[in-house]
C-alpha atoms as a PDB file:
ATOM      1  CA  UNK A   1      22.559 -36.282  16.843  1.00  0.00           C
ATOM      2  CA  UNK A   2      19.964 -38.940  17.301  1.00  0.00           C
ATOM      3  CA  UNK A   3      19.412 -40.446  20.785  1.00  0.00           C
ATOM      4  CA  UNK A   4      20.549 -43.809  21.642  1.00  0.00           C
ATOM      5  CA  UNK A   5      19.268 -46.049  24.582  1.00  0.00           C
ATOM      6  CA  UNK A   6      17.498 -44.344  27.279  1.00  0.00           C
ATOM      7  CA  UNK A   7      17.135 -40.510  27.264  1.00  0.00           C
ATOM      8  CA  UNK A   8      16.340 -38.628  30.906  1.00  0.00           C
ATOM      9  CA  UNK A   9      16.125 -34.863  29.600  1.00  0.00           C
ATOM     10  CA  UNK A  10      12.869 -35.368  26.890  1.00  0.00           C
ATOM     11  CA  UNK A  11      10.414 -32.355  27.801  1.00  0.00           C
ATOM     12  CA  UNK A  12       7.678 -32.381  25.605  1.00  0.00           C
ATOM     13  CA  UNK A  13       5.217 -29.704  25.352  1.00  0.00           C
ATOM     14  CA  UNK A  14       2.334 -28.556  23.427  1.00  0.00           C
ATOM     15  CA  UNK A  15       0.974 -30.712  20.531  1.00  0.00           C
ATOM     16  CA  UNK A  16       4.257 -33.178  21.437  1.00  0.00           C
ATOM     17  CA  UNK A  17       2.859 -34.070  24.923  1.00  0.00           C
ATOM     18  CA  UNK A  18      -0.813 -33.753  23.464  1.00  0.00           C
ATOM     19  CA  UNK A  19      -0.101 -36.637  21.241  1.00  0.00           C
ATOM     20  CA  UNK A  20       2.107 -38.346  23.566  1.00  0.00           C
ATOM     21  CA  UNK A  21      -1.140 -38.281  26.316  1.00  0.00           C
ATOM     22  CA  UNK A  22      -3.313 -39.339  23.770  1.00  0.00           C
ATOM     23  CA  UNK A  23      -0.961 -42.361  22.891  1.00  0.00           C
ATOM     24  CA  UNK A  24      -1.166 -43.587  26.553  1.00  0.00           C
ATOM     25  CA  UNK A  25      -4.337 -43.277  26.987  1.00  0.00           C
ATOM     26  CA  UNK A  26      -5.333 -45.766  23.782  1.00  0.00           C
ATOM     27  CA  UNK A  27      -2.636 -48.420  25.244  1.00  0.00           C
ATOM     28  CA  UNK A  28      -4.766 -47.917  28.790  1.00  0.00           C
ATOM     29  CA  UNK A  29      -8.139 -48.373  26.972  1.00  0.00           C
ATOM     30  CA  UNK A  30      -6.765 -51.370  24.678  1.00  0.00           C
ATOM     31  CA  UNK A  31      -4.564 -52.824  27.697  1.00  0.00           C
ATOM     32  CA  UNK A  32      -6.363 -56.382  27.175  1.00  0.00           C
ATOM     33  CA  UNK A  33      -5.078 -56.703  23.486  1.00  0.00           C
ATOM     34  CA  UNK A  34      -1.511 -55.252  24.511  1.00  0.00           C
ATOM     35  CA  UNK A  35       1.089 -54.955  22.394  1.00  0.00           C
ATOM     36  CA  UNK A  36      -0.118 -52.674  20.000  1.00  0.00           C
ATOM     37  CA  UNK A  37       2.097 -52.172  16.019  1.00  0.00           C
ATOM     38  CA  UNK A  38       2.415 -48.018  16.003  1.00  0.00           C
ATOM     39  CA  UNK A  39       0.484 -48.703  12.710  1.00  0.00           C
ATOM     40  CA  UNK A  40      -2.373 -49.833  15.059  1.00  0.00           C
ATOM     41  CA  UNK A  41      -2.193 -46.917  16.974  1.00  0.00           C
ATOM     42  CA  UNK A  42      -2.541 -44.440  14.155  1.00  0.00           C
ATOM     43  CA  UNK A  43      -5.386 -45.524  12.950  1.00  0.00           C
ATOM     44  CA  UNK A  44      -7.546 -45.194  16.158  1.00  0.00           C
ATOM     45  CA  UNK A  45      -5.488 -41.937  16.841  1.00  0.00           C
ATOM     46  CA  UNK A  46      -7.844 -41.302  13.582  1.00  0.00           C
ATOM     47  CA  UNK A  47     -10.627 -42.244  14.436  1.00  0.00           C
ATOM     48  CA  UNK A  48     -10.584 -39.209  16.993  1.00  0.00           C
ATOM     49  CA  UNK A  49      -9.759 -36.284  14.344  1.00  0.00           C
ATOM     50  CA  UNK A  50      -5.643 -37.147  13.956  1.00  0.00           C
ATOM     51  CA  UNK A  51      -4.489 -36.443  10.135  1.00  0.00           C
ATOM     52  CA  UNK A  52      -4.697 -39.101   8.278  1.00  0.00           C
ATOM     53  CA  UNK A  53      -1.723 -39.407   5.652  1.00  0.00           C
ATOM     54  CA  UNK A  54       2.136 -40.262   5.710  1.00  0.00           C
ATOM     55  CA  UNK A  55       3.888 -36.947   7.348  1.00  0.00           C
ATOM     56  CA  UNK A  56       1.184 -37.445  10.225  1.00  0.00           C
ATOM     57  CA  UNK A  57       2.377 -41.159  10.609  1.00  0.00           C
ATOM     58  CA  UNK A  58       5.786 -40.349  10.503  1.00  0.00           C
ATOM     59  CA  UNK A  59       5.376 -37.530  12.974  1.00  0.00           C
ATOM     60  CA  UNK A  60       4.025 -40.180  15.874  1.00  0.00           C
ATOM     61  CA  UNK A  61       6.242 -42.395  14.870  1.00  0.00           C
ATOM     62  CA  UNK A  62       8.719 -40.215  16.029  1.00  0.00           C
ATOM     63  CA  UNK A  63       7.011 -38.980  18.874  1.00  0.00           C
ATOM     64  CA  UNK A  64       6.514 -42.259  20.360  1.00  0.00           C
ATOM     65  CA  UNK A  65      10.275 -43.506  20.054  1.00  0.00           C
ATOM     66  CA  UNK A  66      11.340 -40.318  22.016  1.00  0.00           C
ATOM     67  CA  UNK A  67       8.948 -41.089  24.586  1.00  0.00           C
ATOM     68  CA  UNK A  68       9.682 -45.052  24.985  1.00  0.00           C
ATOM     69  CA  UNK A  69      12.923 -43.937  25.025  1.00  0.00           C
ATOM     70  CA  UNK A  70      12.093 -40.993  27.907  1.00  0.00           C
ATOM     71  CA  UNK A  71      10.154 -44.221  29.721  1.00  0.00           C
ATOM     72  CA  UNK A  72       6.998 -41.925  29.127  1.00  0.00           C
ATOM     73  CA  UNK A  73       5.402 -44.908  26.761  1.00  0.00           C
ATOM     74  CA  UNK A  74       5.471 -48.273  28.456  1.00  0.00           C
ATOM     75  CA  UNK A  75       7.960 -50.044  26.014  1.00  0.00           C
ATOM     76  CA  UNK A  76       6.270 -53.671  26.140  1.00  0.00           C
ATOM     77  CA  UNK A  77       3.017 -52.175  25.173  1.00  0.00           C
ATOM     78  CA  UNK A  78       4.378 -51.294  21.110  1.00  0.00           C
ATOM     79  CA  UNK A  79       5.304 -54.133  19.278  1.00  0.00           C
ATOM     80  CA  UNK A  80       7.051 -54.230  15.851  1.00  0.00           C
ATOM     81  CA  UNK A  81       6.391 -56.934  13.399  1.00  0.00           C
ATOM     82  CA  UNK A  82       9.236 -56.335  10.914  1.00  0.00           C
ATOM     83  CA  UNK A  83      11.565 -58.235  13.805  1.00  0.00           C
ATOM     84  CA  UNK A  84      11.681 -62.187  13.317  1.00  0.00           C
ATOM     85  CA  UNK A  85      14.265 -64.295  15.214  1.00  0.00           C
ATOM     86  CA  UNK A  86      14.367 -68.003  14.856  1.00  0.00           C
ATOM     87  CA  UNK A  87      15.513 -69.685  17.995  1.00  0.00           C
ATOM     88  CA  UNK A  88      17.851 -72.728  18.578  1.00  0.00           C
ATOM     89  CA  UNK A  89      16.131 -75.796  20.378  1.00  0.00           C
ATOM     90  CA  UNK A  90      17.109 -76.449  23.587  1.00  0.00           C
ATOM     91  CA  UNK A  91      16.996 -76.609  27.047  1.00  0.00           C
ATOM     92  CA  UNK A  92      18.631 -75.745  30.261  1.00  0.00           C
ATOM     93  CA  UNK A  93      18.003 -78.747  31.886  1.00  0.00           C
ATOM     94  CA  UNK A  94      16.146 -81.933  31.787  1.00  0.00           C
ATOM     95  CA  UNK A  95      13.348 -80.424  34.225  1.00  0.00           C
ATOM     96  CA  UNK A  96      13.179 -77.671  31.747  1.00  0.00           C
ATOM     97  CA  UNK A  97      12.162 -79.995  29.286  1.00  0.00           C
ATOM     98  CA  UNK A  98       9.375 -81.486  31.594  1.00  0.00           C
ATOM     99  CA  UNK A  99       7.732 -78.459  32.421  1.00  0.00           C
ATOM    100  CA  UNK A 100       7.160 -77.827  28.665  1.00  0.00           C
ATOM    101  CA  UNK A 101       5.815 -81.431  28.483  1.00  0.00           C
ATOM    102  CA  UNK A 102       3.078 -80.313  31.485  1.00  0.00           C
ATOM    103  CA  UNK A 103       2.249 -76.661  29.567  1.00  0.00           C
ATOM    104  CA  UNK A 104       1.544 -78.701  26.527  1.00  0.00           C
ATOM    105  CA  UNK A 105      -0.478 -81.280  28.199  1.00  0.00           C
ATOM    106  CA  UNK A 106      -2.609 -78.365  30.305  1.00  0.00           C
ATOM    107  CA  UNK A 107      -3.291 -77.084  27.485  1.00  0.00           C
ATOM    108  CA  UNK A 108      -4.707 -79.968  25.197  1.00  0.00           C
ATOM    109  CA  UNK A 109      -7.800 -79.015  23.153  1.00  0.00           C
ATOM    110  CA  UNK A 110      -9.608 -81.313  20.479  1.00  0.00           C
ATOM    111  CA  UNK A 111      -9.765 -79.400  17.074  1.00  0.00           C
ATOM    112  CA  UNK A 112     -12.926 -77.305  17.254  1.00  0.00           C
ATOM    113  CA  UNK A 113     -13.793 -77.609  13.683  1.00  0.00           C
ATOM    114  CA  UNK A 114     -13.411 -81.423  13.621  1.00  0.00           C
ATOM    115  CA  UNK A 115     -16.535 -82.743  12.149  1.00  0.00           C
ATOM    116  CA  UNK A 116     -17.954 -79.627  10.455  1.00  0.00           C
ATOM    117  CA  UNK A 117     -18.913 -79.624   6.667  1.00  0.00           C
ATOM    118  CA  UNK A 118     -17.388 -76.147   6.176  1.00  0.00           C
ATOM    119  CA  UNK A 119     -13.876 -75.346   7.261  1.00  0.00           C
ATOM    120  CA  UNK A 120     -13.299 -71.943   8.364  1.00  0.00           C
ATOM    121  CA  UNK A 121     -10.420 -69.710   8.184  1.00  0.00           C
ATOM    122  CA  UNK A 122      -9.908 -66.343   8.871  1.00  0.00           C
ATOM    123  CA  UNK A 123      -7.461 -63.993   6.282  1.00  0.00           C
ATOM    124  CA  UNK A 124      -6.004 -60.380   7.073  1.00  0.00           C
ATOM    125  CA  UNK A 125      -4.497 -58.203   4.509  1.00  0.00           C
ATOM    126  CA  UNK A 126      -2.758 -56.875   7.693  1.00  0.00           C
ATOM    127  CA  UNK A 127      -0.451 -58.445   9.179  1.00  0.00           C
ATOM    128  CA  UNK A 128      -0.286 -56.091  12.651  1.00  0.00           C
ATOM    129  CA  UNK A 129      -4.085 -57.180  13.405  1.00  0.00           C
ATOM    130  CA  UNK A 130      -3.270 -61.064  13.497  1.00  0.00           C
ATOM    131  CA  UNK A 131      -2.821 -61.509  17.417  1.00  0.00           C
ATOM    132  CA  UNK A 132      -5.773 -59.364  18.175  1.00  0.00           C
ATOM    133  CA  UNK A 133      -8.472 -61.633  14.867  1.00  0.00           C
ATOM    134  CA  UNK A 134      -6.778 -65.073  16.511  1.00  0.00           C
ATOM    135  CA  UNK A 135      -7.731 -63.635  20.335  1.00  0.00           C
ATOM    136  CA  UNK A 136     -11.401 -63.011  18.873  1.00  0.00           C
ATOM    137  CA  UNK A 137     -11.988 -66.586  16.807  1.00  0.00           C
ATOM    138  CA  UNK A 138      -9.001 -68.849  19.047  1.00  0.00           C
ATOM    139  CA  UNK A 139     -12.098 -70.137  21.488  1.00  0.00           C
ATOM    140  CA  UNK A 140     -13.965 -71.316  17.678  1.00  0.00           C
ATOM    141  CA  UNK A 141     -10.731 -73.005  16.157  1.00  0.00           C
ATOM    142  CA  UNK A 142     -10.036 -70.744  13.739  1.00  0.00           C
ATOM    143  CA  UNK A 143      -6.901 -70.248  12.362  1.00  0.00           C
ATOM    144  CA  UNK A 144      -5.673 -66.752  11.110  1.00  0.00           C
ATOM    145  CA  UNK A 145      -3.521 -66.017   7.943  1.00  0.00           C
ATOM    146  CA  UNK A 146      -1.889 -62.903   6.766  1.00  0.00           C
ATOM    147  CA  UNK A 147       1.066 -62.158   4.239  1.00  0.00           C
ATOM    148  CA  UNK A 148       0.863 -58.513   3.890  1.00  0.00           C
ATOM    149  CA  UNK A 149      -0.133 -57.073   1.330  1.00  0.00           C
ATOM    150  CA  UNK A 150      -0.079 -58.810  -1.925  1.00  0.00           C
ATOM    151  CA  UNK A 151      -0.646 -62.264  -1.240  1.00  0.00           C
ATOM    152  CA  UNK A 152       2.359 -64.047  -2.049  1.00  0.00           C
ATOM    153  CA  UNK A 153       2.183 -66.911  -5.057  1.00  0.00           C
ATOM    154  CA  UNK A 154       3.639 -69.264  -2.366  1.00  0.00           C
ATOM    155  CA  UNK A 155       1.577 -68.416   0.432  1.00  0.00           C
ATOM    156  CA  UNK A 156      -1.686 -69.059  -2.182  1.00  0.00           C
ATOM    157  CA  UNK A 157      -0.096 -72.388  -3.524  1.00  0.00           C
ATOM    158  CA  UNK A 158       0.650 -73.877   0.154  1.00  0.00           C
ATOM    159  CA  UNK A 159      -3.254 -72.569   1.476  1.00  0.00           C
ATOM    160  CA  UNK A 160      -4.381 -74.498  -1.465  1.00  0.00           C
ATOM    161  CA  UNK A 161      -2.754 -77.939  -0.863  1.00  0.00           C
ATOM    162  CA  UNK A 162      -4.500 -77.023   2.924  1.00  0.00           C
ATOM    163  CA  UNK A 163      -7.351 -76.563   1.646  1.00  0.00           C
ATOM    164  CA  UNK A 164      -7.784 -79.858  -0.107  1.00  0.00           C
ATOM    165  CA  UNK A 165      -7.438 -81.656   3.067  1.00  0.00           C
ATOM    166  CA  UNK A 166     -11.105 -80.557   4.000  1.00  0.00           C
ATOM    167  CA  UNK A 167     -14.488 -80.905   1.916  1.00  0.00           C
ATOM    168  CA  UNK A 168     -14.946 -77.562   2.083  1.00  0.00           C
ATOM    169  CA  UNK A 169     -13.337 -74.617   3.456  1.00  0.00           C
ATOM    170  CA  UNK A 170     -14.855 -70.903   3.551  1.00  0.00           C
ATOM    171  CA  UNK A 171     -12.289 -68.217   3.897  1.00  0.00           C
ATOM    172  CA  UNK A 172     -13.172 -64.823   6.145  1.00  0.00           C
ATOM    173  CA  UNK A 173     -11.289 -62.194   4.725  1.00  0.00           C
ATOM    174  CA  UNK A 174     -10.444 -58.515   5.951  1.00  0.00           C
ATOM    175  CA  UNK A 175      -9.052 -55.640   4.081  1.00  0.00           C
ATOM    176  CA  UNK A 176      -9.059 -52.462   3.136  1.00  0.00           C
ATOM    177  CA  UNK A 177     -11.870 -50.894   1.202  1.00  0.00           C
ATOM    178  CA  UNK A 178      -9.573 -49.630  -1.487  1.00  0.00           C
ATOM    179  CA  UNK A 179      -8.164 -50.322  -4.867  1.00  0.00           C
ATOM    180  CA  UNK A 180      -5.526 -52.111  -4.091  1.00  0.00           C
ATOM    181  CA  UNK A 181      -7.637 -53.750  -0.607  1.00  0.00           C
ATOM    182  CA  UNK A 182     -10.426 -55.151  -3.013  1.00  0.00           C
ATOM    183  CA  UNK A 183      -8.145 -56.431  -5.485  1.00  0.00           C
ATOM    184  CA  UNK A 184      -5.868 -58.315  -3.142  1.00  0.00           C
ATOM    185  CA  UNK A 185      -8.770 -59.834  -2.210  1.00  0.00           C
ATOM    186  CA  UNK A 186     -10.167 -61.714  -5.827  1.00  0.00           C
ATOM    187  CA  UNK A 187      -7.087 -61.989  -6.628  1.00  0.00           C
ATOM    188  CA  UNK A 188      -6.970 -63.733  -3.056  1.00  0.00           C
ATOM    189  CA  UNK A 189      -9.599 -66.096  -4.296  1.00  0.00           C
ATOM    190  CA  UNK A 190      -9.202 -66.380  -8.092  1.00  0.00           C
ATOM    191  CA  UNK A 191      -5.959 -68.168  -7.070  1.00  0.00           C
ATOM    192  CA  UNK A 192      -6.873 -70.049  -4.773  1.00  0.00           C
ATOM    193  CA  UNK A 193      -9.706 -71.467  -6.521  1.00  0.00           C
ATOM    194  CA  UNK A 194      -7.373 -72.415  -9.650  1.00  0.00           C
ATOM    195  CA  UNK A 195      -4.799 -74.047  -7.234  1.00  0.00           C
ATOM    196  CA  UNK A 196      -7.668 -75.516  -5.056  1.00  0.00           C
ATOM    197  CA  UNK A 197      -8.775 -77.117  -8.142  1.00  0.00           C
ATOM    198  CA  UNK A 198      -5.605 -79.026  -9.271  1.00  0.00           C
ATOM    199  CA  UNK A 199      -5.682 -80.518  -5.991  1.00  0.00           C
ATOM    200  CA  UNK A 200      -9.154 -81.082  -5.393  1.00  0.00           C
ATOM    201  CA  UNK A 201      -9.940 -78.551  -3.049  1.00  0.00           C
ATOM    202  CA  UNK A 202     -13.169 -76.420  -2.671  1.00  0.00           C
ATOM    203  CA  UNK A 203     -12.695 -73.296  -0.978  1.00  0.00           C
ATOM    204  CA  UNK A 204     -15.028 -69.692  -1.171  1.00  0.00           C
ATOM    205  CA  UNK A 205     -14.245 -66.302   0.200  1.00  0.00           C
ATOM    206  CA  UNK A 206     -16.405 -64.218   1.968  1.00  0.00           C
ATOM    207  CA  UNK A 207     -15.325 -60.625   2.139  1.00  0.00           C
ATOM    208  CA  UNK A 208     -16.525 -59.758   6.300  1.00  0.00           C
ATOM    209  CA  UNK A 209     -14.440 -56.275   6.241  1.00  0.00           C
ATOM    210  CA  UNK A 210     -13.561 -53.508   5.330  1.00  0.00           C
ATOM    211  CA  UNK A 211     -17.247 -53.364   3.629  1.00  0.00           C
ATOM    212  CA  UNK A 212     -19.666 -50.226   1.724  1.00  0.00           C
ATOM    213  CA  UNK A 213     -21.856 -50.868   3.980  1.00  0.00           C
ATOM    214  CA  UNK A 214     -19.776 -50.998   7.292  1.00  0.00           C
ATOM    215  CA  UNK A 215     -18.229 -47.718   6.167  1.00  0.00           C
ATOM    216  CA  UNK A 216     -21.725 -45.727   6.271  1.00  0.00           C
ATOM    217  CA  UNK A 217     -23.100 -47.487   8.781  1.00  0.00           C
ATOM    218  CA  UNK A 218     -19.728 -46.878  11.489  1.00  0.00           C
ATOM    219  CA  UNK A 219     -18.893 -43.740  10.037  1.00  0.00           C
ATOM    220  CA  UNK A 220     -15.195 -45.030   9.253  1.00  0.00           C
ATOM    221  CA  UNK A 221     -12.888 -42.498   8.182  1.00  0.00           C
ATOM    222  CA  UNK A 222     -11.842 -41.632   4.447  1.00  0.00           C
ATOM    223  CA  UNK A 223      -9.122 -40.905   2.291  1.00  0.00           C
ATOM    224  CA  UNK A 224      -8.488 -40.325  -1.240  1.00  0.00           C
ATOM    225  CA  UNK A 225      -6.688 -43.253  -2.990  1.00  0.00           C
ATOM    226  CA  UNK A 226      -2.752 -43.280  -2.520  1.00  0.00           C
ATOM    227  CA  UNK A 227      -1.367 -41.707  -5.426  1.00  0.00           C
ATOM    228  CA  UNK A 228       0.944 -44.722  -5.571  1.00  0.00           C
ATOM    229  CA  UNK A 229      -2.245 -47.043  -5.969  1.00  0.00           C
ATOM    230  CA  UNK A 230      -2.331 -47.360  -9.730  1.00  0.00           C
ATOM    231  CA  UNK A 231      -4.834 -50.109  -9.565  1.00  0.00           C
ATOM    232  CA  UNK A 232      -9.066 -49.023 -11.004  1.00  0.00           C
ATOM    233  CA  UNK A 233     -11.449 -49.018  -8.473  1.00  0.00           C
ATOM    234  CA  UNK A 234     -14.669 -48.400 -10.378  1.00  0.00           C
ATOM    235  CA  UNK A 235     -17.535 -48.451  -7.522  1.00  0.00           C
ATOM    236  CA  UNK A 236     -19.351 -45.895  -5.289  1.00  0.00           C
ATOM    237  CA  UNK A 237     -17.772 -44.024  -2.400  1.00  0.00           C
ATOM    238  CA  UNK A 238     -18.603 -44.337   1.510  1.00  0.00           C
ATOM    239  CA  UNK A 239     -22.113 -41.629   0.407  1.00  0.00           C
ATOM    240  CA  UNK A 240     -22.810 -44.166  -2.281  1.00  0.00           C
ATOM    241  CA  UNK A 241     -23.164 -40.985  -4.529  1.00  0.00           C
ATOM    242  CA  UNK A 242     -20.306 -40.911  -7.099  1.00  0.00           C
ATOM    243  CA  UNK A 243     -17.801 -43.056  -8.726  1.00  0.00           C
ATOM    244  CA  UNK A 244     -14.843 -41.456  -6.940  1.00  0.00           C
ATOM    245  CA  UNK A 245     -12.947 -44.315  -4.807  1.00  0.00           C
ATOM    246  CA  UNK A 246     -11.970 -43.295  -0.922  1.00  0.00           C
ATOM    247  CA  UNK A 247      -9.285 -45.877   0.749  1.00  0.00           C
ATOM    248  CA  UNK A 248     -10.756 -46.752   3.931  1.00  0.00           C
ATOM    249  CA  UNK A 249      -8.470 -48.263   6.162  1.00  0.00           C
ATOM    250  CA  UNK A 250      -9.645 -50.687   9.261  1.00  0.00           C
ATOM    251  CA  UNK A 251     -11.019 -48.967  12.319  1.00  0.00           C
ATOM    252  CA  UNK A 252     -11.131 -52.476  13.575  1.00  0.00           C
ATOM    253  CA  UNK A 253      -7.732 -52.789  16.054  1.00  0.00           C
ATOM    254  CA  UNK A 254      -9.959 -52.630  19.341  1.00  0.00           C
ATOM    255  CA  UNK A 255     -11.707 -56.198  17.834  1.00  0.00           C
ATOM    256  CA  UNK A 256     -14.909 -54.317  18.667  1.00  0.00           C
ATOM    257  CA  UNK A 257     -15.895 -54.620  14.726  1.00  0.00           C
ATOM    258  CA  UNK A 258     -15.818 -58.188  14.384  1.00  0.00           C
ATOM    259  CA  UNK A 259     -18.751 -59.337  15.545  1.00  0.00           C
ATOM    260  CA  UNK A 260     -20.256 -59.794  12.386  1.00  0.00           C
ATOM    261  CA  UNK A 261     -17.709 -62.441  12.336  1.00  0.00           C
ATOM    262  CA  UNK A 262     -18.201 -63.910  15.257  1.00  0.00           C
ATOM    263  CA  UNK A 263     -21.914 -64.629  14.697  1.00  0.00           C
ATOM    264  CA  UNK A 264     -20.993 -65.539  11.235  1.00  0.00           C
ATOM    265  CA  UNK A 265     -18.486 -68.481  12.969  1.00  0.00           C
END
């Protein structure tokens, strides 16, 4: 029988409390970027020699539910996107209502941007790494986009009517080095330009990560193509000596990767 709630007699050993340590010990490094998606996690777990492929996620994913649960993992420091909840407006009280008036107000800040020839924005194929990109580019006034995955026709339709509102806007984008990474990402822009274009708009892409070069040069990790991936990826691998295509997923969660992007802003 699964657990439910809180659990008090969880005694991991071996590997279990291995993986457990080394789970605590990424949320103590990473503590200023707090909370972390497990996804996040697994990757840096990575990074350090953990197996990369589905059973291995699956295995910490379970590992660190019994130990939230066991109050051995901190649980405010994982955070799970899939939740959404859409709150009612309202207030306790009038002063309630006041206070939010004097946030607001403390908080005013003149559009960074305003008055540049090039718009920037900043696009993740993840959608886990968006708090941690709009930490790194929030002091430049840039805003961050992700819809997960394949880009959604809506999403691309709604950017475009955005991006007409500006001469020009130049779009950052992040993804994996994959397949299906580096398709999402023309397909990204051969939309948006063809939307961009009924209303006017003039956008480009600029492709900042997941890139060959990156890969050799930080040693990122590599994996053969999910057999699920069905899309051609005809280009060189990570040794840029064959044809054969290696997913390489980001080893960017710690932001310490982006400052290509930064200089680039």
């Amino acid at each position: 029988m699964r657990a439910r709630g809180f659990i008090d007699s969880y005694r991991p050993k071996g590997e279990r409390l291995a993986l457990i340590e080394a789970v605590n010990s990424i949320l103590a490094d990473n503590e200023d970027i707090l909370p972390l998606t497990i996804r996040q996690i697994f990757y840096m777990l990575v990074t350090s020699g953990f197996q990369k492929d589905e059973r291995a996620y699956k295995r910490l994913t379970e590992a660190i539910g019994q130990a939230r649960r066991a109050r051995m993992i901190d649980m405010d420091a994982i955070r799970d996107d899939g939740f959404h909840v859409e709150q009612a407006n309202g207030w306790l009280n009038s002063g309630m209502l006041l206070d939010s008036f004097r946030r607001t107000a403390a908080s005013f800040r003149l559009d960074r941007q305003t008055g540049q020839s090039t718009r920037l924005m900043l696009w993740c194929e993840a959608k886990g790494m968006v708090p941690q990109l709009a930490s790194a580019v929030n002091d430049y006034g840039v805003n961050v986009y992700s819809s997960g995955g394949f880009d959604s026709l809506t999403a691309k339709h709604d950017m475009a009517r955005t991006i007409a509102q500006y001469d020009f806007v130049e779009i950052l984008h992040i993804g994996d080095h994959d397949p299906s990474g580096v398709h999402v990402a023309n397909s990204l822009y051969e939309d948006l330009a063809a939307f961009s274009k009924h209303y006017r708009g003039r956008p480009s892409l600029t492709r900042i990560a997941v890139t060959p070069a990156q890969i050799e040069s930080m040693g990122l990790p590599t994996a053969p193509p999910k057999k699920t991936d069905r899309i051609s990826f005809d280009g060189p691998d990570n040794t840029g000596r064959g044809n054969t295509a290696k997913a390489v997923k980001r080893d960017c969660d710690r932001c310490r990767h982006f400052e290509d992007g930064r200089r680039h802003i």
